[in-house]
Protein backbone atom coordinates (compact mmCIF):
# COMPACT_ATOMS: atom_id res chain seq x y z
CA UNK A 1 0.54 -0.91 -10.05
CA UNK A 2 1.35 -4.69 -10.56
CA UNK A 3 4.98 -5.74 -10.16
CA UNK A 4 5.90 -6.20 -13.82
CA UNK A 5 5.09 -2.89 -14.49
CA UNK A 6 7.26 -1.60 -11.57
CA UNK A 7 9.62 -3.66 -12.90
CA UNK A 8 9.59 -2.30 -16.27
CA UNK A 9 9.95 1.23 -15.18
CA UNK A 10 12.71 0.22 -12.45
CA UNK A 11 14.49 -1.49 -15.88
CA UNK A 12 14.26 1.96 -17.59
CA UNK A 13 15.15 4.18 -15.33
CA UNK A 14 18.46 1.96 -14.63
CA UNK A 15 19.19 2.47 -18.73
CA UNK A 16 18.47 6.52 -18.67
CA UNK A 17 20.69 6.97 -15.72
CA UNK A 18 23.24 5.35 -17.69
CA UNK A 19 22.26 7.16 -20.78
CA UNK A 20 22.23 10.67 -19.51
CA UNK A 21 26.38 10.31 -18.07
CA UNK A 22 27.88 8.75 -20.90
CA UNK A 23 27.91 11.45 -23.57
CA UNK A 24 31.08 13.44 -22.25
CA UNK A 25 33.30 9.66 -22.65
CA UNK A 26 35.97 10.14 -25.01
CA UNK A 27 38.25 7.43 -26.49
CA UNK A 28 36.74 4.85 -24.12
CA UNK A 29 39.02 1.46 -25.44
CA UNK A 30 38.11 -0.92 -23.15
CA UNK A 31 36.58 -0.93 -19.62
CA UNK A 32 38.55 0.58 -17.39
CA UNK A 33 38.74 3.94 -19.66
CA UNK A 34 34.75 3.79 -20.28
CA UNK A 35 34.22 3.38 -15.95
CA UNK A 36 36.58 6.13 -15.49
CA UNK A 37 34.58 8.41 -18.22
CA UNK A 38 31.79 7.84 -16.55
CA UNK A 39 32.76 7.94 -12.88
CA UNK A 40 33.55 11.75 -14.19
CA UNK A 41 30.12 13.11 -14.18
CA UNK A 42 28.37 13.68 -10.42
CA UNK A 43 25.23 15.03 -12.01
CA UNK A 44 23.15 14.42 -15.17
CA UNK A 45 19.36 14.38 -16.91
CA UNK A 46 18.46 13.30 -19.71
CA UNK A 47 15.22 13.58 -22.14
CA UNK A 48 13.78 9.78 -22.41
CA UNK A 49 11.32 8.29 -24.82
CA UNK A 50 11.02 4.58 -23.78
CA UNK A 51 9.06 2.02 -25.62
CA UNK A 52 7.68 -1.65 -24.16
CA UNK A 53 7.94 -4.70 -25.48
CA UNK A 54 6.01 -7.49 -23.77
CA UNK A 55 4.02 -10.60 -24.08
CA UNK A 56 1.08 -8.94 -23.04
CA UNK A 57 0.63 -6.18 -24.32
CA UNK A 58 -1.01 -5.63 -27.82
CA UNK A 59 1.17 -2.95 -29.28
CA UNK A 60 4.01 -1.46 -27.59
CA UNK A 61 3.72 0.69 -24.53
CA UNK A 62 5.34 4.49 -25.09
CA UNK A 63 6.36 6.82 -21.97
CA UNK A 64 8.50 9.91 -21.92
CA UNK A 65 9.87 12.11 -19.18
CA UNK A 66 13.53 13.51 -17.88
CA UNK A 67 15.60 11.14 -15.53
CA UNK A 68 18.07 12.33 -13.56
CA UNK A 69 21.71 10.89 -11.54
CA UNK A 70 22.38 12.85 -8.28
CA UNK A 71 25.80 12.05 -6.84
CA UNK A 72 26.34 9.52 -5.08
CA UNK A 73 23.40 6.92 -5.14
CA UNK A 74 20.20 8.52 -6.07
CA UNK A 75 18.37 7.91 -9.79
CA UNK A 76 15.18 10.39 -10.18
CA UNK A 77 12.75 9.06 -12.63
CA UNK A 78 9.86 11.66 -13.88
CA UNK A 79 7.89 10.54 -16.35
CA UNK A 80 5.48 13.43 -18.21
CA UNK A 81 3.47 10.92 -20.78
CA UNK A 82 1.24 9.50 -20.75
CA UNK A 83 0.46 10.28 -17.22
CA UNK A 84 2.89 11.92 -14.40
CA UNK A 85 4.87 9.87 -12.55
CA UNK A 86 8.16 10.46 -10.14
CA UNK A 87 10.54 7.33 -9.17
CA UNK A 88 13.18 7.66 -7.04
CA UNK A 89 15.94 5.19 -6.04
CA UNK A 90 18.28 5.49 -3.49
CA UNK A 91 19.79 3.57 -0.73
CA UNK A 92 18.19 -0.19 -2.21
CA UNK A 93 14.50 1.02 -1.98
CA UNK A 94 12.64 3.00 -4.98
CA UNK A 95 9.89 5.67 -3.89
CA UNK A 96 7.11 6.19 -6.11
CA UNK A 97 4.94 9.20 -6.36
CA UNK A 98 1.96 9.65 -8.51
CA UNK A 99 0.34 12.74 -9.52
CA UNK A 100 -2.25 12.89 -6.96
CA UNK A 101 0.58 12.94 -4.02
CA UNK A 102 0.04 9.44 -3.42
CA UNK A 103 3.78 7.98 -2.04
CA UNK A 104 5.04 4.22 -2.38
CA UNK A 105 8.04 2.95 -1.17
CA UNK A 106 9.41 -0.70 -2.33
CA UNK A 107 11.98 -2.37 -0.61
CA UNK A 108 14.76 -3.94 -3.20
CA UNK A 109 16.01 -6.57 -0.26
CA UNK A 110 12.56 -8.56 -1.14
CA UNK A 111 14.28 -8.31 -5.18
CA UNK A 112 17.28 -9.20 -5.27
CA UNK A 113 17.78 -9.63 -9.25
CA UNK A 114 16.06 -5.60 -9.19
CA UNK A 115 18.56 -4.53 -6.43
CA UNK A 116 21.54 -6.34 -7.95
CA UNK A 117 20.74 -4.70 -11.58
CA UNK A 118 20.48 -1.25 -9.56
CA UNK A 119 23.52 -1.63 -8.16
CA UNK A 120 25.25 -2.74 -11.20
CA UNK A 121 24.29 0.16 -13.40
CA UNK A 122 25.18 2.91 -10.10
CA UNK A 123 28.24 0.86 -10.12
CA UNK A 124 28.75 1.67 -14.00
CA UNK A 125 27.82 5.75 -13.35
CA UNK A 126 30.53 5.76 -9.94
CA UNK A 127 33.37 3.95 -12.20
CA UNK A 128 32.87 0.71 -9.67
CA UNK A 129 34.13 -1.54 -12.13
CA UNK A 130 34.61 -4.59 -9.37
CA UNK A 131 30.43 -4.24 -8.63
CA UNK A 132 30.02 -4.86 -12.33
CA UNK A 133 31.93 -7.94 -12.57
CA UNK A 134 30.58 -9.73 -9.69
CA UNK A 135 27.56 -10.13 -11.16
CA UNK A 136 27.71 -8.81 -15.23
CA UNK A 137 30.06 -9.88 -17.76
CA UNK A 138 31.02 -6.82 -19.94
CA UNK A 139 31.53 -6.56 -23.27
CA UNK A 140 32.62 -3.19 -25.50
CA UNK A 141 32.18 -3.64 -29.26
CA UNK A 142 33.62 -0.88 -31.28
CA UNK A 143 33.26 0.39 -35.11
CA UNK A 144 34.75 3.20 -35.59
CA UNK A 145 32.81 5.94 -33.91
CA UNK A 146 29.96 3.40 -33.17
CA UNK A 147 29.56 1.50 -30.21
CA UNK A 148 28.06 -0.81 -27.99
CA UNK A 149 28.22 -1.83 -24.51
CA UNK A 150 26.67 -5.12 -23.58
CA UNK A 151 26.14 -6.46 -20.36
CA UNK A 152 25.00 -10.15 -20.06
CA UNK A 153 24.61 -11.68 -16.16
CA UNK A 154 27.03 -14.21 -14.76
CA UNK A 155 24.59 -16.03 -11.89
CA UNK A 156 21.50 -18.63 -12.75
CA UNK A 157 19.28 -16.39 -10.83
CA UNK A 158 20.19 -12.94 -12.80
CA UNK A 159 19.96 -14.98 -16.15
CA UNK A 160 16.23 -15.88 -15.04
CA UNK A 161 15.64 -12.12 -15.06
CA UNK A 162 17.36 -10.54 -17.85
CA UNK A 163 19.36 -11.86 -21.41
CA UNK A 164 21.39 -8.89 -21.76
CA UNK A 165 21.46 -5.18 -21.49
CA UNK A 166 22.78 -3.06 -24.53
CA UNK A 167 24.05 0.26 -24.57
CA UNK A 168 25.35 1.72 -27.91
CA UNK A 169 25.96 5.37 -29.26
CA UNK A 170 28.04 7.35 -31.96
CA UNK A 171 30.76 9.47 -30.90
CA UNK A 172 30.57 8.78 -27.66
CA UNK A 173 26.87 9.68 -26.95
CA UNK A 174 24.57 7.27 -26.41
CA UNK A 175 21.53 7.17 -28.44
CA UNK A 176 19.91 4.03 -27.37
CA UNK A 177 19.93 1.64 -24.48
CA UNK A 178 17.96 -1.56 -25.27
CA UNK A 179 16.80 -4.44 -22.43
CA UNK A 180 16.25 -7.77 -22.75
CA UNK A 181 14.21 -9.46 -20.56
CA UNK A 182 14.68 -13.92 -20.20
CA UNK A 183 11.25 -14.25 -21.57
CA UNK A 184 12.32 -11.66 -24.62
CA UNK A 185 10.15 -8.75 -23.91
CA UNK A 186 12.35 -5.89 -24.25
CA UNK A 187 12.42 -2.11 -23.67
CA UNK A 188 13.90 0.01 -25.92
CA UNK A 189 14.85 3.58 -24.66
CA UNK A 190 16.23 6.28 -27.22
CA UNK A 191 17.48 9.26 -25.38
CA UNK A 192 18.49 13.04 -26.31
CA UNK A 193 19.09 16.21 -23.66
CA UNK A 194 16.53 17.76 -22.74
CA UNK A 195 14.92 20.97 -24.28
């Protein structure tokens, strides 16, 4: 596994977590009401389809699975298609496990921008609105009972990484969380409960 393509599964894993506690917000005006929404579920999964963007790659790559926040630091990652694969986070290192039993750990302190982006969106899933802001800025558009979170980095070395990250939904669900990487591959991750 080469390091982009750790890094494009540790991008949409961040996003599902995210996805999979937002859908009980209500009435979320500005920040503080959407971090205290969220900071309200401990446990959540959610059904993933995710879908790749990138330079190099000639046609989009498409994975699904379940991913999965456990209270009060841990993201679970288990992708079903097109192969099976189980990622989790916890504690600033991400454990990978592929279908044969083979085990991988990575250790985030030689990533910052990864780590900082893991803690950001575990900051946004706890209600730790002060995490956010030391390294996001973040923005809430709202149209009627559409809307969009966006979260675009503050430092040099976070804008090297990633343009923005977009979260938007209907009624208070999300339906789509959408990456942007600096070089503008993307990945796009619509998300529904699972079956």
């Amino acid at each position: 596994m080469t390091i982009g393509m750790m890094n494009n599964r540790i991008y949409i894993t961040l996003c599902l977590v995210i996805v999979s506690v937002m859908p009980t917000l209500v009435n979320a005006e500005n920040v503080a009401d959407l971090m205290q929404g969220i900071s309200k579920n401990k446990n959540n999964l959610s059904h993933y389809i995710e879908t790749k963007h990138a330079f190099y790659l000639d046609e989009p790559l498409k994975s699904e699975g379940i991913i999965e926040f456990r209270a009060p630091n841990t993201l679970i990652k288990k992708t079903i298609k097109p192969f099976l694969l189980t990622q989790v986070y916890s504690n600033n290192s991400i454990r990978t496990t592929e279908a044969n039993g083979d085990e991988t750990t990575f250790d985030l302190s030689s990533q910052p921008a990864i780590a900082i982006l893991f803690q950001t969106l575990l900051g946004v899933i706890t209600g730790n609105e002060k995490t956010i802001k030391e390294n996001f800025d973040i923005t809430i558009n709202n149209k009627q009972k559409k809307w969009t979170i966006i979260l675009s980095p503050k430092k040099e070395s976070l804008k090297s990484w990633y343009k923005n990250i977009k979260i938007s939904g209907a009624q208070f669900i999300i339906k789509r969380i959408k990456i942007v990487e600096a070089n503008n591959d993307m990945t796009i991750m619509d998300l529904n409960e699972p079956s």
